[in-house]
N, C-alpha and C. Protein backbone atom coordinates (compact mmCIF):
# COMPACT_ATOMS: atom_id res chain seq x y z
N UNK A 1 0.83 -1.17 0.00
CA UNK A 1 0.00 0.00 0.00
C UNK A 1 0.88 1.24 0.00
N UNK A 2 0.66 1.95 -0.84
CA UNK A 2 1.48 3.18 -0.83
C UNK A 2 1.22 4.34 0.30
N UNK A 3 2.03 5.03 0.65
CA UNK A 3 1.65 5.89 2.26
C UNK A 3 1.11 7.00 1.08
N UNK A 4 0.47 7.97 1.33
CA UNK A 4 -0.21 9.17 1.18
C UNK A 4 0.54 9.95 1.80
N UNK A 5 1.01 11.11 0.71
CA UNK A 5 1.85 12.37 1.65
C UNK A 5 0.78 13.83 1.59
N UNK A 6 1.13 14.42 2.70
CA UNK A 6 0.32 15.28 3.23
C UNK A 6 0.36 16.47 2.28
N UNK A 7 -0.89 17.48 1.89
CA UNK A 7 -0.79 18.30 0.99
C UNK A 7 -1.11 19.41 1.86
N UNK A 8 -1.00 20.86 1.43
CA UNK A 8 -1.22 21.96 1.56
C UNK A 8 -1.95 22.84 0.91
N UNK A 9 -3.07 23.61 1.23
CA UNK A 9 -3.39 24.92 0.72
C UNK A 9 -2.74 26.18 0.91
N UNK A 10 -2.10 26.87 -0.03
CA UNK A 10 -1.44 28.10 0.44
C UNK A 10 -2.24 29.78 0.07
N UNK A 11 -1.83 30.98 0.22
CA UNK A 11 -2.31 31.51 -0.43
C UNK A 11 -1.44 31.85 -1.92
N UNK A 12 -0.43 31.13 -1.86
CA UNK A 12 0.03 31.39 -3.07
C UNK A 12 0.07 30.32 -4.41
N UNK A 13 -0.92 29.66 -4.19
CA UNK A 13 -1.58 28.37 -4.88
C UNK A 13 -2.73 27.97 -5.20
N UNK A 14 -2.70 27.78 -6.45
CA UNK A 14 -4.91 28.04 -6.62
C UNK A 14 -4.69 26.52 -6.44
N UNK A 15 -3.76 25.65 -6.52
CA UNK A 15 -3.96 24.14 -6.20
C UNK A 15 -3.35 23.48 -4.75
N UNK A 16 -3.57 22.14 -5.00
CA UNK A 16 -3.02 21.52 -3.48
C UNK A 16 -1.28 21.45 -3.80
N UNK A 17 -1.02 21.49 -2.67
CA UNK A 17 1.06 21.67 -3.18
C UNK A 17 1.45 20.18 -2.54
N UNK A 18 1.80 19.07 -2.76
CA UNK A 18 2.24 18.57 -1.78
C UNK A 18 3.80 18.63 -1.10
N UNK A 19 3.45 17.96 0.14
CA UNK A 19 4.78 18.48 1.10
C UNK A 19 5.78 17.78 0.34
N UNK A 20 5.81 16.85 -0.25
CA UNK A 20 7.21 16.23 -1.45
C UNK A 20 7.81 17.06 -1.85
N UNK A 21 7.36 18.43 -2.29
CA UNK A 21 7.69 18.75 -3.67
C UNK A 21 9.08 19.67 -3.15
N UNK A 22 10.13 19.81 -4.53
CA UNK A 22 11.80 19.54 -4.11
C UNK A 22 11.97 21.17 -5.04
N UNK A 23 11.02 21.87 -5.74
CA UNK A 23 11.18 23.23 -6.08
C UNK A 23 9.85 24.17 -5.61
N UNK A 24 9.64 25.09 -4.99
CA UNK A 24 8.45 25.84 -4.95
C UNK A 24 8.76 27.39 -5.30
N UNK A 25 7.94 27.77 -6.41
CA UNK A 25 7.40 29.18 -6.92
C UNK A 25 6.77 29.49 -6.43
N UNK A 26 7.14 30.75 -5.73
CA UNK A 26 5.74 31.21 -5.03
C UNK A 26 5.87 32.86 -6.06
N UNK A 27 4.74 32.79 -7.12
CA UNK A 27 4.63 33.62 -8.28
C UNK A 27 4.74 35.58 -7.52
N UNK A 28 4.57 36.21 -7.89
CA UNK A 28 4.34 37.41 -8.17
C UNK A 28 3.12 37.99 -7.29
N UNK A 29 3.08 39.05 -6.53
CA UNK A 29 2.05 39.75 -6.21
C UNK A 29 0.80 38.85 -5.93
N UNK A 30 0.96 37.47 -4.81
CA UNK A 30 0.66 36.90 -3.95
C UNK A 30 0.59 37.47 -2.30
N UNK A 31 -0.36 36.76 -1.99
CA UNK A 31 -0.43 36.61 -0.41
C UNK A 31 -0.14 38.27 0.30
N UNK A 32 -1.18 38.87 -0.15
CA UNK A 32 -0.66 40.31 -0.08
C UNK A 32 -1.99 41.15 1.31
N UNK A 33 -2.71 39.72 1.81
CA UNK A 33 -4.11 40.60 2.52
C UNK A 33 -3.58 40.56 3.89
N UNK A 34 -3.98 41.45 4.34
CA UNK A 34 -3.28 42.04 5.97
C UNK A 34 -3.54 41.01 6.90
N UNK A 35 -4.42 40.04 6.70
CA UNK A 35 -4.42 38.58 7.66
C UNK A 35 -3.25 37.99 7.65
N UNK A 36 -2.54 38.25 6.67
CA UNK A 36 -1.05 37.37 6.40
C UNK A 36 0.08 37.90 6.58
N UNK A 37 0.57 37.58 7.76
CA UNK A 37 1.69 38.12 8.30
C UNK A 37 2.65 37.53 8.40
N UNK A 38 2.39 36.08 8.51
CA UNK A 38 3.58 35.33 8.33
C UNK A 38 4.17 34.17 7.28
N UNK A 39 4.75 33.88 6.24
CA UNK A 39 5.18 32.63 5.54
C UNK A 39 5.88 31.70 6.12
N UNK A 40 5.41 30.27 6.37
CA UNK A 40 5.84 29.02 7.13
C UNK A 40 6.11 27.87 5.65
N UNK A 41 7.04 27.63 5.48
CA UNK A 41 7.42 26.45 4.83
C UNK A 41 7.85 25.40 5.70
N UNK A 42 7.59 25.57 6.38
CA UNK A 42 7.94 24.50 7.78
C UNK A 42 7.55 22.93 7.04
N UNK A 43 6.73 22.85 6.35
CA UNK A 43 5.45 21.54 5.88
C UNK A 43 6.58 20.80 5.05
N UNK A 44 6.88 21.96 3.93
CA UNK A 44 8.06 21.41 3.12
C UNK A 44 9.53 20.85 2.66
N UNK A 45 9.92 20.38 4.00
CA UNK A 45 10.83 19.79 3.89
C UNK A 45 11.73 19.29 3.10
N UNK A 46 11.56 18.54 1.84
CA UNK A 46 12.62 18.45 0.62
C UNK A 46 12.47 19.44 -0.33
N UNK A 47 12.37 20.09 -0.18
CA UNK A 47 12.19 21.46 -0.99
C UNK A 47 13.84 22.04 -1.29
N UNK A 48 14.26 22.29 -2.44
CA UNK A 48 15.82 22.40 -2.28
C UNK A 48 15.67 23.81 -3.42
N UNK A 49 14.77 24.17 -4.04
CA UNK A 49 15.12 25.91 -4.43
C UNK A 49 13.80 26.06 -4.26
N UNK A 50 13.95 27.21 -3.53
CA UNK A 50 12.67 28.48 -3.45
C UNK A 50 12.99 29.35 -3.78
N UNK A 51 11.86 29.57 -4.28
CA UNK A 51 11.87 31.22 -5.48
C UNK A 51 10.52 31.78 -5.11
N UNK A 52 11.01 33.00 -4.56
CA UNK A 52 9.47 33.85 -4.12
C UNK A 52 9.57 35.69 -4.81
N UNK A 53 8.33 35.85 -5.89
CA UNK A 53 8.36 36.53 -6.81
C UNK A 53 8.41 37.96 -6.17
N UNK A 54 8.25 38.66 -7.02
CA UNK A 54 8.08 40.07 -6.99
C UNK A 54 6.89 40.62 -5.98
N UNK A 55 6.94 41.65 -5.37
CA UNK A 55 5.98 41.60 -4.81
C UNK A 55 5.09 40.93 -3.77
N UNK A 56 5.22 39.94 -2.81
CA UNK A 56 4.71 39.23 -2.45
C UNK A 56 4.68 39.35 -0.58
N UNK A 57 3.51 39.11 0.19
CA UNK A 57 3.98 39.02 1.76
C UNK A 57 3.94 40.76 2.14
N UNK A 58 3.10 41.49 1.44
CA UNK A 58 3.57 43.13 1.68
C UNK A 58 3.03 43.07 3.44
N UNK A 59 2.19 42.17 3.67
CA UNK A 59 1.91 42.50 5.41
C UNK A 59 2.39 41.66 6.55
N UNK A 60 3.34 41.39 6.02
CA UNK A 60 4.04 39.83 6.42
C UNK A 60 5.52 40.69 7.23
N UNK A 61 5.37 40.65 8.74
CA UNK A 61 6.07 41.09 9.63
C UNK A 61 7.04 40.38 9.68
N UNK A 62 7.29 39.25 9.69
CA UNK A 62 8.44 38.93 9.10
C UNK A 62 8.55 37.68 8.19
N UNK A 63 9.82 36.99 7.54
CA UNK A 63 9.70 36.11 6.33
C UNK A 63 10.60 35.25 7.28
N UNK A 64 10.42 34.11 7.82
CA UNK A 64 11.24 33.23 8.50
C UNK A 64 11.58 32.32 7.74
N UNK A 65 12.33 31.84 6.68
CA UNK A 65 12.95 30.76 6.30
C UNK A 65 13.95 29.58 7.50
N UNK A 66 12.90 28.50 7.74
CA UNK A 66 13.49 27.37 8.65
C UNK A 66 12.96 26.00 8.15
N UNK A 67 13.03 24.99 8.73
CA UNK A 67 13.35 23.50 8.96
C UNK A 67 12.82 23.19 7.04
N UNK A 68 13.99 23.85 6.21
CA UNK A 68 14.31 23.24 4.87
C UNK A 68 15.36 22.75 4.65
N UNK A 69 15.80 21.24 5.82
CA UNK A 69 17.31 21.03 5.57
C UNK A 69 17.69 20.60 4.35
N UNK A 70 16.94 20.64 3.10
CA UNK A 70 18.04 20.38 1.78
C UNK A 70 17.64 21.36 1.01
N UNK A 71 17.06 22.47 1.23
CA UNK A 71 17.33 23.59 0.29
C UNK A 71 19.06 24.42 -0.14
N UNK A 72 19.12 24.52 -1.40
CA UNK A 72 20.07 24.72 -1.67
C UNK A 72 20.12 26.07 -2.33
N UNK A 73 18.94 26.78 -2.81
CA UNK A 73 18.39 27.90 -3.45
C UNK A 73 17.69 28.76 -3.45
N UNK A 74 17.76 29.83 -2.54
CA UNK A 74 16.56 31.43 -2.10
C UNK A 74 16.73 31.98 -3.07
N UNK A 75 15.62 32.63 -3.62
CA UNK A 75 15.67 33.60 -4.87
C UNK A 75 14.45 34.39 -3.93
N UNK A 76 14.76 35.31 -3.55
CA UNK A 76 13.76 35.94 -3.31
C UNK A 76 13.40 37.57 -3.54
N UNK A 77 12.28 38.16 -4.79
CA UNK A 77 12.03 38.79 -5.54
C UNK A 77 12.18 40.56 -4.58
N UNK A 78 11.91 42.00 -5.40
CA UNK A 78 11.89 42.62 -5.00
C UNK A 78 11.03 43.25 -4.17
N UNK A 79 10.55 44.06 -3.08
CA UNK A 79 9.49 44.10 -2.58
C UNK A 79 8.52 43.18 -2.08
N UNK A 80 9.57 42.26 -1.76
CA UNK A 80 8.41 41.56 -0.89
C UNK A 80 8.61 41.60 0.05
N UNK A 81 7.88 41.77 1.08
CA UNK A 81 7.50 42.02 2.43
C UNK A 81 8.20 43.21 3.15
N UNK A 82 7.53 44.23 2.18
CA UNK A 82 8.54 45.61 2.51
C UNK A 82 7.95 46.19 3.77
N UNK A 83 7.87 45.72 4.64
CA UNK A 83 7.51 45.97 5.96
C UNK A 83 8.22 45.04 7.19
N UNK A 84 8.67 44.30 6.44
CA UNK A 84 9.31 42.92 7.32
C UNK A 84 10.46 42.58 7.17
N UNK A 85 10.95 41.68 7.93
CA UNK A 85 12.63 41.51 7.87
C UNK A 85 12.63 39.85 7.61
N UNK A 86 13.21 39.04 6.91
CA UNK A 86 13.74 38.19 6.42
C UNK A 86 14.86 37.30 7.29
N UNK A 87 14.81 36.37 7.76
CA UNK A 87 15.35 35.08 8.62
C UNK A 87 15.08 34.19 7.71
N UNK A 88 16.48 33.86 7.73
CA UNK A 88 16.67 32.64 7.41
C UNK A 88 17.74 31.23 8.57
N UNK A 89 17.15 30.72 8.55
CA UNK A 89 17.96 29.24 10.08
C UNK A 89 18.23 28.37 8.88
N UNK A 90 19.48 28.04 9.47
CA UNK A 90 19.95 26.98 9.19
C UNK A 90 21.32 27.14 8.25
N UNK A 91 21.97 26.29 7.31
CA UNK A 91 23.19 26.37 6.44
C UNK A 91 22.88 26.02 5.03
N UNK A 92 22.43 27.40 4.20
CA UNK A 92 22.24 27.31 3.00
C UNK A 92 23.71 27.64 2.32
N UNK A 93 23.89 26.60 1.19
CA UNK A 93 24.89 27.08 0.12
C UNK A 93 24.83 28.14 -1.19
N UNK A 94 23.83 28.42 -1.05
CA UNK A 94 23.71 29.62 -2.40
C UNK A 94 22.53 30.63 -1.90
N UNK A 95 22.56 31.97 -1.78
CA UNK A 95 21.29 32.62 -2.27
C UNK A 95 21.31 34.22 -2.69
N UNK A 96 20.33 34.28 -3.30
CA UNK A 96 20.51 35.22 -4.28
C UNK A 96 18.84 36.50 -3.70
């Protein structure tokens, strides 16, 4: 029997994401309503480049990047979360 891996709704996803997945886009001028203050990738674990677009998180107090131990790739766009400060934990080899 195959195990079932756990999925996610985000606001930066009109679909389900599952926690497998080893690249995530989080597009452009997303997740921008004042309920959203914080981004948790916590779920995603093998996730090894994230790329978060232009614009994105404008009410988002801060951007905590943690428990992605095989990410190897932050791309993260201009203006996003121009109100907030950016953490990242842990030992990434590249980011941009």
């Amino acid at each position: 029997m195959e195990a079932i891996q756990p999925s996610f709704m985000n606001c930066w996803s009109d679909y389900v994401v599952s926690s497998e997945e080893v690249e995530l886009v989080i597009p452009s001028n997303v997740c921008n309503d004042e309920e959203i203050t914080q981004l948790d990738l916590s779920p995603y674990r093998e996730v090894r480049t994230l790329s978060i677009g232009d614009n994105s998180f404008s009410s988002a107090s801060s951007i905590v990047i943690t428990g992605l131990p095989n990410v190897e790739i932050i791309t993260v766009g201009s203006g996003c979360g121009l109100r907030s400060s950016l953490e990242l934990k842990g030992s990434f080899c590249c980011m941009s």
